[in-house]
Protein backbone atom coordinates (compact mmCIF):
# COMPACT_ATOMS: atom_id res chain seq x y z
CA UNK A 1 151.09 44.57 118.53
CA UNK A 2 152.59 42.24 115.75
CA UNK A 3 156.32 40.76 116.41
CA UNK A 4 158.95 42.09 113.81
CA UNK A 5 162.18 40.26 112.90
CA UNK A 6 165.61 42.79 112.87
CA UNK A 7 168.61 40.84 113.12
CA UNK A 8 167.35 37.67 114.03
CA UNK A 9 165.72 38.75 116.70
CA UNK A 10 162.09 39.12 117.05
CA UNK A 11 160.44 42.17 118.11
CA UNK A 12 157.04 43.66 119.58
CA UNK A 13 155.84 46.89 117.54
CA UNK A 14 154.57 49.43 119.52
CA UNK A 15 151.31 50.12 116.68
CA UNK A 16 150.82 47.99 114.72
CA UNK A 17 149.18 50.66 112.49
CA UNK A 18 152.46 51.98 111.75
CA UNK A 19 153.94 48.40 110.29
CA UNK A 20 153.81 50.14 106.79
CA UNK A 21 155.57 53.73 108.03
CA UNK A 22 158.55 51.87 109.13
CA UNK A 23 161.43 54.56 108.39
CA UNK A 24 164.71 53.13 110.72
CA UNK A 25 165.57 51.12 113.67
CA UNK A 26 168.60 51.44 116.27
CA UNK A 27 169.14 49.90 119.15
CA UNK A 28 166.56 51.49 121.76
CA UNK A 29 164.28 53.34 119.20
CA UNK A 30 162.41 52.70 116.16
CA UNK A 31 161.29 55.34 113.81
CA UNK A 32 158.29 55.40 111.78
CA UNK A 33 157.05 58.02 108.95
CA UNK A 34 154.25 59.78 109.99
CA UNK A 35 153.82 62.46 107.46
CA UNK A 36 155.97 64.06 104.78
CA UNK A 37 157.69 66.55 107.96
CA UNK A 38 157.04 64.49 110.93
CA UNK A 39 158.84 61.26 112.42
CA UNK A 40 157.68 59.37 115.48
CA UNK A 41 160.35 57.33 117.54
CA UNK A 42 159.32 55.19 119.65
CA UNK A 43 160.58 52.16 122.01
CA UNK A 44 162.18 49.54 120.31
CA UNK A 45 161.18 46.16 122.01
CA UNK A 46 161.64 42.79 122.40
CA UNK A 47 159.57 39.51 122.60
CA UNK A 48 160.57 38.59 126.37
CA UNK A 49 161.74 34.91 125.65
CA UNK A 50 163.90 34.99 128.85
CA UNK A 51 165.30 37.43 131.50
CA UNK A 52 167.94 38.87 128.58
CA UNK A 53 165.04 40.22 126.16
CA UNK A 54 163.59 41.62 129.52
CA UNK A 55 166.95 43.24 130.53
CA UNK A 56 167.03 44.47 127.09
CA UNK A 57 163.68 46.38 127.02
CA UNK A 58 164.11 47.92 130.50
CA UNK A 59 167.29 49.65 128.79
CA UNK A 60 165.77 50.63 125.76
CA UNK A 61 162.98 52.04 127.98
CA UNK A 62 165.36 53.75 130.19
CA UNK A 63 167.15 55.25 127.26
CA UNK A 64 163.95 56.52 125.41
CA UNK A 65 162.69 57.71 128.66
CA UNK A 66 166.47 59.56 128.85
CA UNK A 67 166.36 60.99 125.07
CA UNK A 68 162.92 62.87 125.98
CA UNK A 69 164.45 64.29 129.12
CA UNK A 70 167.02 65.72 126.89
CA UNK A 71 164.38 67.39 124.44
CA UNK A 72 162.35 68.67 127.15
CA UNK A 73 165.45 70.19 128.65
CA UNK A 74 166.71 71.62 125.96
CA UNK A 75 163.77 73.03 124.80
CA UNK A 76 163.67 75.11 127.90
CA UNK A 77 166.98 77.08 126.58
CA UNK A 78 165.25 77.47 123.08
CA UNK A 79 166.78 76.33 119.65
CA UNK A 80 169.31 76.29 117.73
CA UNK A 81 169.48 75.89 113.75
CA UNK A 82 171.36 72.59 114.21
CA UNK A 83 170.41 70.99 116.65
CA UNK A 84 167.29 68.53 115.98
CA UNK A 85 164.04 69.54 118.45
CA UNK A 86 161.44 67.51 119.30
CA UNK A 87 157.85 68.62 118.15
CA UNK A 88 156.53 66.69 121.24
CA UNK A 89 157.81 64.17 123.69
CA UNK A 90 154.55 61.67 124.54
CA UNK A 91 154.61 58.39 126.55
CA UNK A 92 154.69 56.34 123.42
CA UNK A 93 157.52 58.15 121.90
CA UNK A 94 159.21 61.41 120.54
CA UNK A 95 157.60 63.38 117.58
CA UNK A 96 160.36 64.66 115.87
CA UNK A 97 160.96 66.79 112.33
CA UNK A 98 161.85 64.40 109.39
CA UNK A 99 164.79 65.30 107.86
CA UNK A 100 166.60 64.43 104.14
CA UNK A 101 168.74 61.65 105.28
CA UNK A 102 171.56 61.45 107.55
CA UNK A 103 175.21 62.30 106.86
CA UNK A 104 176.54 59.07 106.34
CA UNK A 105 174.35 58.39 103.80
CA UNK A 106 174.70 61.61 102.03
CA UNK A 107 178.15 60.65 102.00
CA UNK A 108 177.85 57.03 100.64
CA UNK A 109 175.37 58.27 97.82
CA UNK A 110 177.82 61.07 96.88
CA UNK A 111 181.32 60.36 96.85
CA UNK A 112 182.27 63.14 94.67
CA UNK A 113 181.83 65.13 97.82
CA UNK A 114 185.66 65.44 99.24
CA UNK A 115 185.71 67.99 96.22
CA UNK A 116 183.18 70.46 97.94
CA UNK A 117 185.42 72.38 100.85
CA UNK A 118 182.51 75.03 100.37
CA UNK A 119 180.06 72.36 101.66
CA UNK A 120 182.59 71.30 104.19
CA UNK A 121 183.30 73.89 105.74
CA UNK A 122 179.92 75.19 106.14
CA UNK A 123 178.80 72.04 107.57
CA UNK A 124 182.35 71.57 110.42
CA UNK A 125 181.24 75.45 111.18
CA UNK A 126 177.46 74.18 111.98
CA UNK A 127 178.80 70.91 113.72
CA UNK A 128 180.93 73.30 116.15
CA UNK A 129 178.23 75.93 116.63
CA UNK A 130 176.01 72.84 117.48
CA UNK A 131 178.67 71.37 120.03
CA UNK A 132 179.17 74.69 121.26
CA UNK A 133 175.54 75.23 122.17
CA UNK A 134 175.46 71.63 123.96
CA UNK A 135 178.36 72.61 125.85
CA UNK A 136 176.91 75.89 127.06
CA UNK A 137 173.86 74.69 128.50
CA UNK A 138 176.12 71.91 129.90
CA UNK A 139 175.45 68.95 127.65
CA UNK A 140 177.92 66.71 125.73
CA UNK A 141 176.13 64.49 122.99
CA UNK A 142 178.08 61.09 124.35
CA UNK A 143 177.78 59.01 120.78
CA UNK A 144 178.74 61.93 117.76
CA UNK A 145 178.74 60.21 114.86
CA UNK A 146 177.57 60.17 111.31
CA UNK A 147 174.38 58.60 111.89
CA UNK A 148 173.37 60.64 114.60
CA UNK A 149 173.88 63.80 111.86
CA UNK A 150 171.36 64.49 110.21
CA UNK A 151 171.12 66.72 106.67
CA UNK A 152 167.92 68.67 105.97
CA UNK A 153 166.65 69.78 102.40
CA UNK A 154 168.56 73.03 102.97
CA UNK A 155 171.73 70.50 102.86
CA UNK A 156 172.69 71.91 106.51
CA UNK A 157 173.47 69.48 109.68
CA UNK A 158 171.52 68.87 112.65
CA UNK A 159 172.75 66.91 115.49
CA UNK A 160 170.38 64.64 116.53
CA UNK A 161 169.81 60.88 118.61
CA UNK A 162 170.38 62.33 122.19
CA UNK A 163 170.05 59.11 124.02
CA UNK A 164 173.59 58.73 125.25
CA UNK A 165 173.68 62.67 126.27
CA UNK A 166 175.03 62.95 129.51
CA UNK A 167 175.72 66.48 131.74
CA UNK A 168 178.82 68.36 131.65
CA UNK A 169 181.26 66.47 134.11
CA UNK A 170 179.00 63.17 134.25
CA UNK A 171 180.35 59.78 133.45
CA UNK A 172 179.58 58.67 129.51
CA UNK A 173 177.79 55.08 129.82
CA UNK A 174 177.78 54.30 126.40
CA UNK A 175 179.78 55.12 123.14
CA UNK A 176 180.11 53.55 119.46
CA UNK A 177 183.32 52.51 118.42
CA UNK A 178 185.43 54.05 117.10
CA UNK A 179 184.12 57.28 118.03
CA UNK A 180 184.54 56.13 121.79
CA UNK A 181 187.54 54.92 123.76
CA UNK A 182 187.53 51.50 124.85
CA UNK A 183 188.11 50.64 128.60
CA UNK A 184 190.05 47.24 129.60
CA UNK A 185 187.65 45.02 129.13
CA UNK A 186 187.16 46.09 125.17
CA UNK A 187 184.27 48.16 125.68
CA UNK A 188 183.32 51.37 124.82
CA UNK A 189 183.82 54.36 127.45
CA UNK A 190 186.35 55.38 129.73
């Protein structure tokens, strides 16, 4: 495993093999290319330096380890056209479809967009249906927001990045501002 710099912080890959597939990186997950349809995400860690690096790869675990939960129980109510399904959920990581790009790029690369209610409309229709399904087999996403959209070569939306997912009626632990309230100490949540 060879150590990665990401925002001046260094990082372990998980294989090495994959150095040149690189695709993304978020906070608990890091994606890597493996074919022309398939993505793998796996663990995003940390060199352990001291007891925060530590902290901060037991939560990126626990939040991987939460995002395949979600596949694997959604899977068990079937699909739906937009909502991103894993291929297959492994120790290592999450095998998932690749997709064209996500929405906020589609929107950066093509401002022109605002024009195209067509588009817009089809795509708020497929966000609710998606959101709708969620919420019927008592799921609400936790962190909606344009990254976490993804666009396919059909141009329609999948939700996707299901680590923050929590059940109907459960407490949200985690949110991106602004797309999450803040609580009194500035944070995101409740």
């Amino acid at each position: 495993m060879g150590p990665l710099s990401y925002d001046g912080g260094s990082y372990r890959r998980q294989f090495d093999t994959l150095r040149y597939n690189f695709l993304d990186q978020g906070n608990s997950g890091t994606a890597y290319t493996i074919s022309q349809h398939i993505i793998l995400k796996c663990l995003t860690l940390r060199e352990e330096k001291s007891h925060v690096e530590k902290h901060v790869n037991n939560a990126n675990t626990a939040s991987v380890d939460h995002e395949k939960d979600i596949y694997t129980a959604m899977a068990s109510y079937g699909r739906h056209p937009n909502v991103l399904c894993a291929i297959l959920c492994i120790p290592e990581g999450i095998f998932l479809p690749r997709m064209k790009t996500t929405l906020y790029q589609y929107l950066k690369d093509n401002p022109l967009l605002c024009a195209n209610t067509k588009l817009q409309n089809r795509w708020i229709s497929q966000l609710i249906r998606a959101a709708a399904w969620l919420e019927k087999i008592d799921y609400a996403h936790g962190d909606l927001r344009l990254d976490d959209i993804l666009i396919d070569v059909n141009k329609d939306v999948k939700i996707a990045d299901f680590d923050a997912t929590v059940e109907i009626g459960s407490e949200l632990l985690a949110g991106t501002l602004p797309w999450a309230k803040e609580d009194a100490q500035g944070w995101p949540g409740d």
